[in-house]
Protein backbone atom coordinates (compact mmCIF):
# COMPACT_ATOMS: atom_id res chain seq x y z
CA UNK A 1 -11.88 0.91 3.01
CA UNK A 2 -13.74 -0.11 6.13
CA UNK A 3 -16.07 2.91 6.08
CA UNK A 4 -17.73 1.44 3.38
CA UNK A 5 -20.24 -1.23 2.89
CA UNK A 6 -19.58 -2.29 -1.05
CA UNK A 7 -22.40 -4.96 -1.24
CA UNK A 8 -25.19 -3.10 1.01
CA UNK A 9 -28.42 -3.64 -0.88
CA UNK A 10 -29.92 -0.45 -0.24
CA UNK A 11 -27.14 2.07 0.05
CA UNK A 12 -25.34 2.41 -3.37
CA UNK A 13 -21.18 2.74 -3.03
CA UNK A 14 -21.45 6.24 -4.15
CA UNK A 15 -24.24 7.17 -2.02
CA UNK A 16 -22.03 6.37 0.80
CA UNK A 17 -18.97 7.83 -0.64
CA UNK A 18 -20.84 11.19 -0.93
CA UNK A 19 -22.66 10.89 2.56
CA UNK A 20 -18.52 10.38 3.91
CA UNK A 21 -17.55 13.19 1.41
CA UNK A 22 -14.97 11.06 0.19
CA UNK A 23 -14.12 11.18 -3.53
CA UNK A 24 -15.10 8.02 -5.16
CA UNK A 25 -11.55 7.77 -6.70
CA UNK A 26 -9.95 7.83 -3.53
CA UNK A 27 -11.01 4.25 -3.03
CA UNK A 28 -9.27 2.76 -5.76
CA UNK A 29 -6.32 4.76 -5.47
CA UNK A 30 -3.70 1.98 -4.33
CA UNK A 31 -0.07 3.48 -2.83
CA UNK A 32 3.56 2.41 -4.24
CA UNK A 33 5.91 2.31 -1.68
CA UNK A 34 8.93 4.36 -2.58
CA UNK A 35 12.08 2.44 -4.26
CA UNK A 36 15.24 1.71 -2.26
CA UNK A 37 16.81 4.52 -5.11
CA UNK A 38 14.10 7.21 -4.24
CA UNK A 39 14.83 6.59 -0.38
CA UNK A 40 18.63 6.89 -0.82
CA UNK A 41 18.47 10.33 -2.41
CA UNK A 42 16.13 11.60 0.17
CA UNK A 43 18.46 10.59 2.89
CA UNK A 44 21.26 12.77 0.86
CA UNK A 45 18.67 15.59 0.22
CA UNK A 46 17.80 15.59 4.25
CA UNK A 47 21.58 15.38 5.13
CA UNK A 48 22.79 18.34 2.31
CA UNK A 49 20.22 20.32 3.54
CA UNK A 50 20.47 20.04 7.78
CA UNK A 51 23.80 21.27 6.90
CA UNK A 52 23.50 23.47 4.59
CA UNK A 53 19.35 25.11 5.45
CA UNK A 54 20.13 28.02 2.29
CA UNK A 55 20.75 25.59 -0.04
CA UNK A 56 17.62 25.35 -2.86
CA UNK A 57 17.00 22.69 -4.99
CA UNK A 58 18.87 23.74 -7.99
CA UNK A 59 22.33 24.06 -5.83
CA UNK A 60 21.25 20.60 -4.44
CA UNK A 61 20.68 18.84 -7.69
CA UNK A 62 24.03 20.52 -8.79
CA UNK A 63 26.27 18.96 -5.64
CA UNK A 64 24.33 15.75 -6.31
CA UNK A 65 25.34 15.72 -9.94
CA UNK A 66 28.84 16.68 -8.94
CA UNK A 67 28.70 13.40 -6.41
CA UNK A 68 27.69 11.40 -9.63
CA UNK A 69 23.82 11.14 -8.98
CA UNK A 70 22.37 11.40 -12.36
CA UNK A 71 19.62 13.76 -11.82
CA UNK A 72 18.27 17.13 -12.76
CA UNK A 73 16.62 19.74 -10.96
CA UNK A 74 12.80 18.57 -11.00
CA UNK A 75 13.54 15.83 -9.34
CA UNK A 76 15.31 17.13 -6.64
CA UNK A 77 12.90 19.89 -6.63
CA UNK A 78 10.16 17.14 -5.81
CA UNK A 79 11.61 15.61 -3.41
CA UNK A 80 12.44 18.59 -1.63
CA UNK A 81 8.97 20.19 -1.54
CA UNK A 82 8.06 16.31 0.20
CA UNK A 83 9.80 16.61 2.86
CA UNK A 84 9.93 20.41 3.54
C-alpha cells in the first residue's frame, strides 16, 4: 500500500494503520482473480436473469442444472447477491 511507510523509524506500521483507520489485515489481504469457470457462469447468471428479472436463485441454479452446470443453489445464490 502506498499510504504506508513500512520501514519509518519513528512511526510504527500500526500506528499508521490506525491514524488511516485502516485495519491492519487489510494490508496483507492479497485478491484472486476469478477463474475462467466462475466468469462463465456469471455471464449465464447475468443473461438468465436480464431476461427473466423474477427469476431467484434457486429457479436459476435449477435451469443451470437442467443445462448440465453442476451446481447447487449456494453457489448460484453467491454469485447472484455479487452482482445484484
Amino acid at each position: 500500500m502506498d499510504l504506508l511507510d513500512w520501514e519509518h523509524p519513528d512511526i510504527s506500521v500500526v500506528a499508521q494503520v490506525d491514524l488511516l483507520g485502516l485495519n491492519r489485515s487489510s494490508l496483507y489481504y492479497q485478491s484472486i482473480p476469478p477463474s475462467p469457470e466462475e466468469i462463465r457462469r456469471k455471464h449465464r447468471i447475468d443473461e438468465l436473469y436480464t431476461a427473466h428479472p423474477f427469476m431467484g436463485y434457486r429457479t436459476i441454479a435449477t435451469v443451470m442444472n437442467r443445462e448440465g452446470e453442476d451446481i447447487t443453489k449456494t453457489p448460484s445464490d453467491a454469485l447472484c447477491v455479487k452482482w445484484v
